[in-house]
Protein backbone atom coordinates (compact mmCIF):
# COMPACT_ATOMS: atom_id res chain seq x y z
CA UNK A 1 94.75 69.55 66.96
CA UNK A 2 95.58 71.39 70.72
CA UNK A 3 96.87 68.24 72.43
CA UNK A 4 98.52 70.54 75.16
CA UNK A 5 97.62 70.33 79.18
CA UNK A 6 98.90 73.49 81.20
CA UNK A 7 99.96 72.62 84.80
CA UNK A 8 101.39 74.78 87.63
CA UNK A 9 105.03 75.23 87.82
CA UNK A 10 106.90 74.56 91.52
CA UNK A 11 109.22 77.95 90.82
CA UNK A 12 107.05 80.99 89.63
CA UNK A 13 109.21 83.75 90.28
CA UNK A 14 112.90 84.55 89.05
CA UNK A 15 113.66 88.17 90.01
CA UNK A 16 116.41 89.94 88.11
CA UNK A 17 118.93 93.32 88.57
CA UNK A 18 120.32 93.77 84.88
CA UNK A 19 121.82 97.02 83.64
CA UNK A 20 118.72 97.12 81.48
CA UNK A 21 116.48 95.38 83.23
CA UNK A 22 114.89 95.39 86.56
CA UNK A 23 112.01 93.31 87.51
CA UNK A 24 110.50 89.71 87.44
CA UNK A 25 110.06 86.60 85.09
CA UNK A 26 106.91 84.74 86.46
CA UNK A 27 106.19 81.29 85.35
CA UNK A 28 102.68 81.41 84.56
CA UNK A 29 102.44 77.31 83.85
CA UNK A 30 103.92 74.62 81.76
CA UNK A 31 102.60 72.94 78.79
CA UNK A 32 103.36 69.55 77.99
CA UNK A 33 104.83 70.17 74.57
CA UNK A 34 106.44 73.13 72.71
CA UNK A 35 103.93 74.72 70.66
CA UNK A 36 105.47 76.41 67.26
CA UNK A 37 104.60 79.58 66.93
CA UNK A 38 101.35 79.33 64.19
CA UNK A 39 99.69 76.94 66.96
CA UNK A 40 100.23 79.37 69.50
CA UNK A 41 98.54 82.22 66.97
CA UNK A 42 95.80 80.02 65.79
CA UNK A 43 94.98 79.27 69.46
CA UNK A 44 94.81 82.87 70.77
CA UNK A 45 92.94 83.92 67.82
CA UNK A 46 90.34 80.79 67.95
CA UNK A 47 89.89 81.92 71.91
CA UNK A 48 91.33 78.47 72.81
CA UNK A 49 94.08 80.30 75.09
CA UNK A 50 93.85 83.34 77.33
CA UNK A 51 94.96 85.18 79.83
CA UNK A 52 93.49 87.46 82.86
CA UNK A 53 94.10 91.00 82.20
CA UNK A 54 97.01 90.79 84.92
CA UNK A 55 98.71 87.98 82.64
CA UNK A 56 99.41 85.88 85.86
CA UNK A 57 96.55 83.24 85.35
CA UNK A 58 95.87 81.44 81.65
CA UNK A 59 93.06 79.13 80.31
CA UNK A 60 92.86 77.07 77.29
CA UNK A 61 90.61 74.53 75.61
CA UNK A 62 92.01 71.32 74.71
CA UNK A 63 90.68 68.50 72.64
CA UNK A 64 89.64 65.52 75.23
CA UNK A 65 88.23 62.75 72.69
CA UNK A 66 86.49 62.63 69.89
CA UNK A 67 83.12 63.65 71.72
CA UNK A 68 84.86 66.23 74.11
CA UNK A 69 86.68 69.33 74.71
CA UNK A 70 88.57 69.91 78.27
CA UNK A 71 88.75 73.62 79.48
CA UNK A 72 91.17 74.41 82.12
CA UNK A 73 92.38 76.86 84.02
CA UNK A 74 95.94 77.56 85.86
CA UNK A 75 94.56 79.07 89.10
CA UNK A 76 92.53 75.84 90.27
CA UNK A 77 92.28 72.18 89.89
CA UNK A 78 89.79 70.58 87.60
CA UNK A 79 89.15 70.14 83.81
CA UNK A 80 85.54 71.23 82.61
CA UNK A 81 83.96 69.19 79.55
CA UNK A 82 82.12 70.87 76.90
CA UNK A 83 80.67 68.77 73.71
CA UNK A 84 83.31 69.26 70.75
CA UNK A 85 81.16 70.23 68.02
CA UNK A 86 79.85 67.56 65.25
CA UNK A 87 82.27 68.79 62.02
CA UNK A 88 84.70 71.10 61.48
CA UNK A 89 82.46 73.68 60.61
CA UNK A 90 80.86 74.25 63.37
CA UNK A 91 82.16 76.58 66.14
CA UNK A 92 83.41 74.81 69.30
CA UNK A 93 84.48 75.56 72.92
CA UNK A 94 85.39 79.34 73.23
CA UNK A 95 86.69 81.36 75.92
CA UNK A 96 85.17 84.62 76.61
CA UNK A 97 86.97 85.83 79.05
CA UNK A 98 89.89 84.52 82.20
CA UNK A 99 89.31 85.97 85.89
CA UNK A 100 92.21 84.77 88.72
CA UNK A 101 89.66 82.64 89.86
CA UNK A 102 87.18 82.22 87.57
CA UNK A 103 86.26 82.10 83.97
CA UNK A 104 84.01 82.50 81.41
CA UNK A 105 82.91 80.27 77.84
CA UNK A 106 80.77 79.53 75.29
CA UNK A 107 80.18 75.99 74.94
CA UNK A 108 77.70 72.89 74.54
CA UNK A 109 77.35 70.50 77.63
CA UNK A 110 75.03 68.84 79.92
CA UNK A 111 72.33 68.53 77.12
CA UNK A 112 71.78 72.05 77.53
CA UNK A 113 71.75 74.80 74.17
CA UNK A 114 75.11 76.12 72.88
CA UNK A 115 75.46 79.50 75.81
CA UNK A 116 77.52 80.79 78.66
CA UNK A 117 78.95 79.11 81.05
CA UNK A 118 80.72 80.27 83.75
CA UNK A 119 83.39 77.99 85.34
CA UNK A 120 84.89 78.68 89.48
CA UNK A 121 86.61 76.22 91.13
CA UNK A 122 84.61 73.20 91.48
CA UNK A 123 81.16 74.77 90.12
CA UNK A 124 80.08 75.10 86.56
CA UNK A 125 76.99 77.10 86.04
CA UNK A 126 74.97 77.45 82.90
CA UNK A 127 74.45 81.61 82.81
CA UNK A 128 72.36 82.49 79.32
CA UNK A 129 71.20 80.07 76.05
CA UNK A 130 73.30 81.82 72.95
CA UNK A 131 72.96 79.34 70.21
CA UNK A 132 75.38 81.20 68.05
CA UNK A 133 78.45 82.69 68.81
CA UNK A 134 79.28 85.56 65.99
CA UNK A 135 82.63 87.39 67.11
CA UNK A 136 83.49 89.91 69.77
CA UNK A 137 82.74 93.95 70.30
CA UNK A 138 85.86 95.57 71.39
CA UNK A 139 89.56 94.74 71.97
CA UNK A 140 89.87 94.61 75.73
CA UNK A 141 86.86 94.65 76.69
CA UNK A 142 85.83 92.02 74.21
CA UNK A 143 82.29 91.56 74.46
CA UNK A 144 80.81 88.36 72.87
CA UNK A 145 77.50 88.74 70.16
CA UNK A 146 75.57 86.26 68.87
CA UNK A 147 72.02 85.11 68.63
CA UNK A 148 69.80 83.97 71.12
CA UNK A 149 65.77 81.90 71.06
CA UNK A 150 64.72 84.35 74.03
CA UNK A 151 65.55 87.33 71.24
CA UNK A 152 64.41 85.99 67.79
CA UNK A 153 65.99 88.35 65.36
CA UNK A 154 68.04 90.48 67.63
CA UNK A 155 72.19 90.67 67.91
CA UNK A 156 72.70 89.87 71.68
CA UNK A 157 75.77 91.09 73.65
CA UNK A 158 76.97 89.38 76.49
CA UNK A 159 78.08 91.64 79.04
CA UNK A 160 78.94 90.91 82.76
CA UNK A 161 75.55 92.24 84.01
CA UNK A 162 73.14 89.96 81.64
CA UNK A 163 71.99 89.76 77.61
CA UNK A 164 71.22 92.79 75.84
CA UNK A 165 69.39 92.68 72.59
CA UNK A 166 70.28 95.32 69.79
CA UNK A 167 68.52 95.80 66.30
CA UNK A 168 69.84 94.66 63.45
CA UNK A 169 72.00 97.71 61.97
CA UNK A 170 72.74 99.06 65.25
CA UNK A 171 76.52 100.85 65.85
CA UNK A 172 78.43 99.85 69.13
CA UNK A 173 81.23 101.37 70.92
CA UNK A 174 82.22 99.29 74.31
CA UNK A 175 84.10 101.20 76.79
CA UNK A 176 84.56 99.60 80.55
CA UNK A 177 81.24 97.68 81.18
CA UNK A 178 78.75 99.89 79.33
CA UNK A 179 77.55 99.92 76.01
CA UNK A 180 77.05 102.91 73.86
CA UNK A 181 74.66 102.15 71.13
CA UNK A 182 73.12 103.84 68.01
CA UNK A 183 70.08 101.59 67.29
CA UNK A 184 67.38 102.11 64.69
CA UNK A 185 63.84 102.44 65.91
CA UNK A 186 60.70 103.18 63.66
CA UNK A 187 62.33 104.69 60.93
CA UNK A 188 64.42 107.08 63.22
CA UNK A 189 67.73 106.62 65.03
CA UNK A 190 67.96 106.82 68.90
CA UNK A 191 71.44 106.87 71.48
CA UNK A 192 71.88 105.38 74.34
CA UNK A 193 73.93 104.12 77.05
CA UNK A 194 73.61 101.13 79.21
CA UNK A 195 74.73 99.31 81.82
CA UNK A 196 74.41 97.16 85.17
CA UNK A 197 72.56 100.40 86.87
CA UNK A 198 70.01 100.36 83.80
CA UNK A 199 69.19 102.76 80.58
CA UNK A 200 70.07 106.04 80.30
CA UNK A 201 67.67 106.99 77.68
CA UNK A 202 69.48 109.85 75.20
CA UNK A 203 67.12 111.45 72.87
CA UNK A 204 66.64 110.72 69.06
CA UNK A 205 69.57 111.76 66.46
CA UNK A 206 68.55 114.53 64.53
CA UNK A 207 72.30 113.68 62.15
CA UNK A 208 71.68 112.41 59.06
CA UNK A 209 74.72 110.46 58.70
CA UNK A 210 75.52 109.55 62.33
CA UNK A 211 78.24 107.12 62.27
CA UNK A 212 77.68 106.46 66.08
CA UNK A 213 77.67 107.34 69.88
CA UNK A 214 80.81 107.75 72.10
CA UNK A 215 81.60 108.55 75.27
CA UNK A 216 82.95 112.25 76.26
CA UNK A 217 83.88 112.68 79.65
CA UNK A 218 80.80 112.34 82.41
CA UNK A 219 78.39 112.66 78.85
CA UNK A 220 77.95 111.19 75.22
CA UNK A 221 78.61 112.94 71.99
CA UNK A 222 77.02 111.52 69.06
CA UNK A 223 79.07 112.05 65.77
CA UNK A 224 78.46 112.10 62.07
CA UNK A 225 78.34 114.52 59.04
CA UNK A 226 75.98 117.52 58.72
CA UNK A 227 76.29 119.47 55.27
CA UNK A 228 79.89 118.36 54.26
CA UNK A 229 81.77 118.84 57.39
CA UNK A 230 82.05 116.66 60.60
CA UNK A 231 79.91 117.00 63.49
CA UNK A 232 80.24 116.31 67.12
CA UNK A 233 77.29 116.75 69.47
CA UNK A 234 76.67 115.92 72.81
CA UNK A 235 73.85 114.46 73.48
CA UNK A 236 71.59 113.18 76.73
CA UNK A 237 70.70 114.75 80.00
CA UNK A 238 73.81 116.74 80.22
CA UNK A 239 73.06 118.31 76.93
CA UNK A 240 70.01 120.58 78.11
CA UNK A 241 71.84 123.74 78.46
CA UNK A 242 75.09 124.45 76.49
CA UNK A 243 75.64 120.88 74.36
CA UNK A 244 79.21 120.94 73.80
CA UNK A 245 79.00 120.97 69.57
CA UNK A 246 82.16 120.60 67.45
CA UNK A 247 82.61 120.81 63.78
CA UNK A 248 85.55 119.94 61.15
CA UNK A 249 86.22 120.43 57.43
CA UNK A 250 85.53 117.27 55.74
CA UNK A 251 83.80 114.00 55.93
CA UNK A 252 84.21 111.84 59.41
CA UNK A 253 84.84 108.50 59.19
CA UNK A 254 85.87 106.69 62.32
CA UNK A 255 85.83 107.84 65.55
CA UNK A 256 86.95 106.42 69.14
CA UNK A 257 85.30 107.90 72.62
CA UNK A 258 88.29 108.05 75.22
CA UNK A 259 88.08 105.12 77.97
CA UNK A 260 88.39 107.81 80.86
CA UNK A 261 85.63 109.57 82.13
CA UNK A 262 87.61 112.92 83.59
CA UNK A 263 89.06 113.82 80.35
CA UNK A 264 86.74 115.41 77.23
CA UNK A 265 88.57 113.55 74.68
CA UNK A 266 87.65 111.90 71.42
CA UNK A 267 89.86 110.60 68.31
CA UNK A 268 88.31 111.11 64.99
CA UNK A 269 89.02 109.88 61.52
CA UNK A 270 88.52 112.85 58.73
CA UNK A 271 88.51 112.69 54.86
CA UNK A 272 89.65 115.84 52.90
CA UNK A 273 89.05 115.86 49.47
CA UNK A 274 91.55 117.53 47.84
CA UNK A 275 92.47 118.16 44.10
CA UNK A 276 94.81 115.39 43.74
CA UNK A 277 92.60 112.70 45.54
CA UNK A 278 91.43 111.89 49.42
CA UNK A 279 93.74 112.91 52.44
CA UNK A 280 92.63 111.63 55.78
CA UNK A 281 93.12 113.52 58.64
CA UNK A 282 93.54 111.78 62.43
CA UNK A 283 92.84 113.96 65.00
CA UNK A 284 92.97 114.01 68.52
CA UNK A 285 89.63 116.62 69.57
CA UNK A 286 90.58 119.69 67.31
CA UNK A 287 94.70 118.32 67.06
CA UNK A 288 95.55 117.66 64.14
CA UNK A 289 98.32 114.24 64.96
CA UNK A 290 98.89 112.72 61.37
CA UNK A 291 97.66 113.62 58.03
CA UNK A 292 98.63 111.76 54.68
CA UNK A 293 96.94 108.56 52.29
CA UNK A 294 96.95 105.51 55.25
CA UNK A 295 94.99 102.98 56.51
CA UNK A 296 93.37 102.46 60.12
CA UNK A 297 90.94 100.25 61.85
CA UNK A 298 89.21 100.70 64.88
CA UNK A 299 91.25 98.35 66.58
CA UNK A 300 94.04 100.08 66.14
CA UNK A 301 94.12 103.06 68.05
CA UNK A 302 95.50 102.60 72.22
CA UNK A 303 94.49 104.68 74.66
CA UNK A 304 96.80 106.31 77.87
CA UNK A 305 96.01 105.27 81.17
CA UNK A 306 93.81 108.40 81.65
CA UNK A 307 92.76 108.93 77.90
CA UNK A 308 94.47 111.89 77.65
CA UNK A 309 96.21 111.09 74.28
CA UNK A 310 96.72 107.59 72.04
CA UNK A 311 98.64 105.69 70.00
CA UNK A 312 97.43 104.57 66.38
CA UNK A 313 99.20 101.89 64.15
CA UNK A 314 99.17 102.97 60.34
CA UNK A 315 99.90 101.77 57.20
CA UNK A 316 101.10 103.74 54.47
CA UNK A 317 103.34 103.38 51.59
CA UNK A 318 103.57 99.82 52.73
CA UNK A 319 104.85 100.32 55.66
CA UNK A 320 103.59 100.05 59.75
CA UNK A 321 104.03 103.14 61.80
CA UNK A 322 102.86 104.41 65.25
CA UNK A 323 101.43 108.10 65.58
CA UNK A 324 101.15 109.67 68.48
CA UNK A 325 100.46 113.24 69.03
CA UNK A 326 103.83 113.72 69.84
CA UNK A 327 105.77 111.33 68.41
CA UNK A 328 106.06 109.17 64.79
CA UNK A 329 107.71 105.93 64.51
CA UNK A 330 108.13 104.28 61.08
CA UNK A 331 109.10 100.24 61.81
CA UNK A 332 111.06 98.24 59.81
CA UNK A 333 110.39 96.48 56.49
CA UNK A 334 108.50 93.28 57.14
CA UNK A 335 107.62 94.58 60.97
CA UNK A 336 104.09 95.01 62.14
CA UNK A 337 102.99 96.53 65.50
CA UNK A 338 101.33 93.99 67.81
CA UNK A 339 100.62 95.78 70.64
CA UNK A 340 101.43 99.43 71.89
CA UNK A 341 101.85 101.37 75.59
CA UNK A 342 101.47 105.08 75.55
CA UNK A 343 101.54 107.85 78.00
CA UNK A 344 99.57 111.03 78.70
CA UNK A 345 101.93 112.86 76.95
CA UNK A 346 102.04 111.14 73.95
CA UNK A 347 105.05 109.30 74.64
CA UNK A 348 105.34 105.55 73.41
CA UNK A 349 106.53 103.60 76.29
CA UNK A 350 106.39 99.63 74.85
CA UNK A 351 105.70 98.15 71.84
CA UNK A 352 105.60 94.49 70.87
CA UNK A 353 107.01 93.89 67.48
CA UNK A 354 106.32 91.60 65.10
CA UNK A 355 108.11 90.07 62.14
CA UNK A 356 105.89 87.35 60.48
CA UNK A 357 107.08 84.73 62.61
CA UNK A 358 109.01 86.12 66.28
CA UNK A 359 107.80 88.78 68.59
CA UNK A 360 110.12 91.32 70.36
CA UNK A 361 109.15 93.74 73.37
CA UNK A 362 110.40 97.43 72.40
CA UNK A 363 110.71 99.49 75.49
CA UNK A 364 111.61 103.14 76.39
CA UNK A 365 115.32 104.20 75.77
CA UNK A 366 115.72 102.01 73.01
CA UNK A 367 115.79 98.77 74.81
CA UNK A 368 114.69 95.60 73.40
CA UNK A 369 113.50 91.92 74.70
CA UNK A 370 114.62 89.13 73.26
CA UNK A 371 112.83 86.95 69.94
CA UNK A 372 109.65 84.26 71.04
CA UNK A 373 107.19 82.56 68.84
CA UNK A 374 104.53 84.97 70.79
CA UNK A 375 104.23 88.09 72.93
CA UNK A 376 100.75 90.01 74.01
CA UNK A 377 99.03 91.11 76.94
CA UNK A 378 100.82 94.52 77.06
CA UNK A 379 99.83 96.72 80.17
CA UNK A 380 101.22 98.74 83.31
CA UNK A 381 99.85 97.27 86.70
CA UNK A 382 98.78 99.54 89.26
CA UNK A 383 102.12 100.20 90.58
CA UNK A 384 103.36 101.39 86.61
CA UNK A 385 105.10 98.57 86.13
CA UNK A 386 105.30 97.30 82.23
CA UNK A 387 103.83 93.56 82.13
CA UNK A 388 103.53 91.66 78.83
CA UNK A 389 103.01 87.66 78.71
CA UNK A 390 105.60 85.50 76.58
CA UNK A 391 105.79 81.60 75.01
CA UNK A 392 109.44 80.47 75.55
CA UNK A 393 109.96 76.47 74.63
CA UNK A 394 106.86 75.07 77.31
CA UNK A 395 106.57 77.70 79.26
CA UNK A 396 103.95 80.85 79.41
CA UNK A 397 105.93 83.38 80.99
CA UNK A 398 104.45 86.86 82.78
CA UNK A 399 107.10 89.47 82.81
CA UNK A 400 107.16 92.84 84.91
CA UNK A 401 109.41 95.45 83.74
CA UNK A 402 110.54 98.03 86.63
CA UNK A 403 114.20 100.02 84.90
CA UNK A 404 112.00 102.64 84.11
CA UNK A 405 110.91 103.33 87.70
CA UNK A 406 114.64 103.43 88.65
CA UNK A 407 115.43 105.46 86.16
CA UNK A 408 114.13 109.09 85.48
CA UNK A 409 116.29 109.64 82.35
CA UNK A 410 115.51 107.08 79.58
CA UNK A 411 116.66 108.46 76.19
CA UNK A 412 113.88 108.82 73.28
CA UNK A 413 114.29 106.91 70.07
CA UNK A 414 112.37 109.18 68.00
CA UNK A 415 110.31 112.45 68.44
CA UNK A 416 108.24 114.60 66.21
């Protein structure tokens, strides 16, 4: 049972010139008990704890009574109450997403249906009725879907701008605010992309395998398998005169669009049969970056800043590793990759660690952070700085990593 009440901390700020480290340890707020670390896990992953993308504001949903749940947040005064649902079973209070001053969640209150509510200081407003709450599209961008009365059959995503009703069937890829979808209509398959400005209407998708619709620079590219090989089309408006059109050996079976619009970069996921069994093939465009028997989701390839390059975690042989197309690190027995940083280049600049029960930041040069019960939020802020959140005893920490700004001549650990 989450028992714990954040509150604001008097000192936020401890600034600190180490021979390897330069930079800040912000003290994001202060829970009233030490949480071990599978509470801390189980909260994050049950959305009853967040933070805003910056990692300098959290949220969390705590059990008031038997009848209520409390949500608050560490930027402003107040707790919110939300009906705690009637057994177990049932979902409850879920946070969608954490602003500095504001924040979003699904919940029950005020007699109203289960939907969204979003929460400012002072002022709860009831935004849409979603009765059900399924999961999430996306890893950052983490876009709720459920069901909804106004949409009777229809998955509904929540995004920022309003409800949008898919078909059942229908393939998403998130990137920024807009939705790329793949949707079934009439027996044939249409693309699209859409977002606060409206519908840009694509055309129908001639592929008859199309696995589904990603961004490619200022277009779309819709990709599947034509004949045996792997197809990439782009598709839409810009696609009247010269569609850029891209083909591989072999079957495609994952792909990711690249978060950037300057860049025309895509990751795909390739199966070659060959005579001793299935190789897959990850590639970055035409690049091939790894190629052997492994295991990937989609959540687990990171984008650069400008989505130049990536990193991907996979497992093979029974062991974690990070691929990059320049670089290959195999981590330790019993480690798994949490959360990655990557450059333009290819070059891994942070990792958190994992080892079943501790997290450890993993920076450039070799450098290392010390064991918590939990790490996550990894990102560089505007000015490049490396940020990551940490637990340490009752504290959520926000740390900001500057040595490598100071330093132009950090040594790799590995390179292909």
């Amino acid at each position: 049972m989450n028992t714990m009440t954040p509150s604001r901390p008097k000192d936020t700020v401890v600034r600190l010139t180490e021979p390897e480290f330069t930079g800040e340890m912000h003290t994001v707020c202060t829970l009233d008990e030490t949480p071990s670390t599978q509470t801390l896990r189980m909260l994050i992953a049950g959305d009853q704890l967040a933070v805003s993308p910056s990692g300098s504001q959290i949220a969390m949903v705590r059990n008031e009574n038997l009848n209520h749940e409390a949500v608050t947040h560490s930027g402003f005064e107040g707790r919110f109450k939300f009906d705690r649902p009637a057994s177990s079973s049932q979902v409850g209070t879920r946070i969608i997403s954490v602003a500095e001053r504001a924040l979003c969640v699904w919940g029950r209150a005020q007699g109203r249906p289960p939907g969204v509510w979003l929460l400012t200081p002072g002022s709860r407003e009831y935004l849409y009725p979603l009765e059900t709450l399924c999961g999430f599209y996306g890893a950052q961008e983490r876009v709720p879907v459920g069901q909804s009365s106004e949409y009777p059959g229809d998955n509904v995503l929540v995004m920022p701008w309003g409800l949008w009703p898919v078909r059942s069937g229908s393939k998403i890829e998130v990137v920024g605010h807009r939705l790329y979808v793949l949707e079934p209509m009439d027996g044939s398959v249409y693309a699209y992309c859409v977002d606060s400005e409206g519908v840009e209407r694509f055309t129908q998708v001639w592929l008859p395998d199309a696995l589904r619709v990603i961004p490619f620079g200022h277009s779309s590219v819709a990709v599947g398998c034509f004949h045996g090989r792997s197809l990439v089309r782009e598709i839409g408006v810009a696609a009247s005169g010269s569609p850029f059109t891209m083909s591989l050996e072999g079957r495609v079976i994952q792909a990711w669009g690249s978060p950037c619009t300057d860049p025309n970069t895509l990751a795909l996921l390739v199966r070659h049969r060959e005579v001793d069994g299935d190789v897959l093939g990850l590639y970055l465009n035409r690049q091939l970056v790894f190629e052997g028997d492994f295991i990937i989701g989609h959540q687990d390839l990171t984008w650069s800043p400008t989505g130049r390059s990536f990193a991907a975690r996979i497992k093979t042989d029974g062991r974690e590793m990070v691929v990059t197309p320049a670089e290959e690190r195999i981590l330790g027995e019993g480690k798994n990759l949490r959360e990655v940083l990557v450059d333009d280049n290819g070059r891994i600049v942070a990792m958190i660690v994992g080892d079943g029960g501790w997290d450890r930041i993993v920076l450039s040069g070799g450098r290392s952070g010390t064991a918590v019960p939990m790490a996550w939020n990894l990102h560089e802020d505007p000015d490049a700085a490396i940020v990551w959140n940490t637990v340490h005893d009752d504290q959520i920490l926000r740390w900001v990593d500057r040595t490598h700004l100071h330093d132009e001549h950090l040594v790799e650990t590995t390179a292909r």
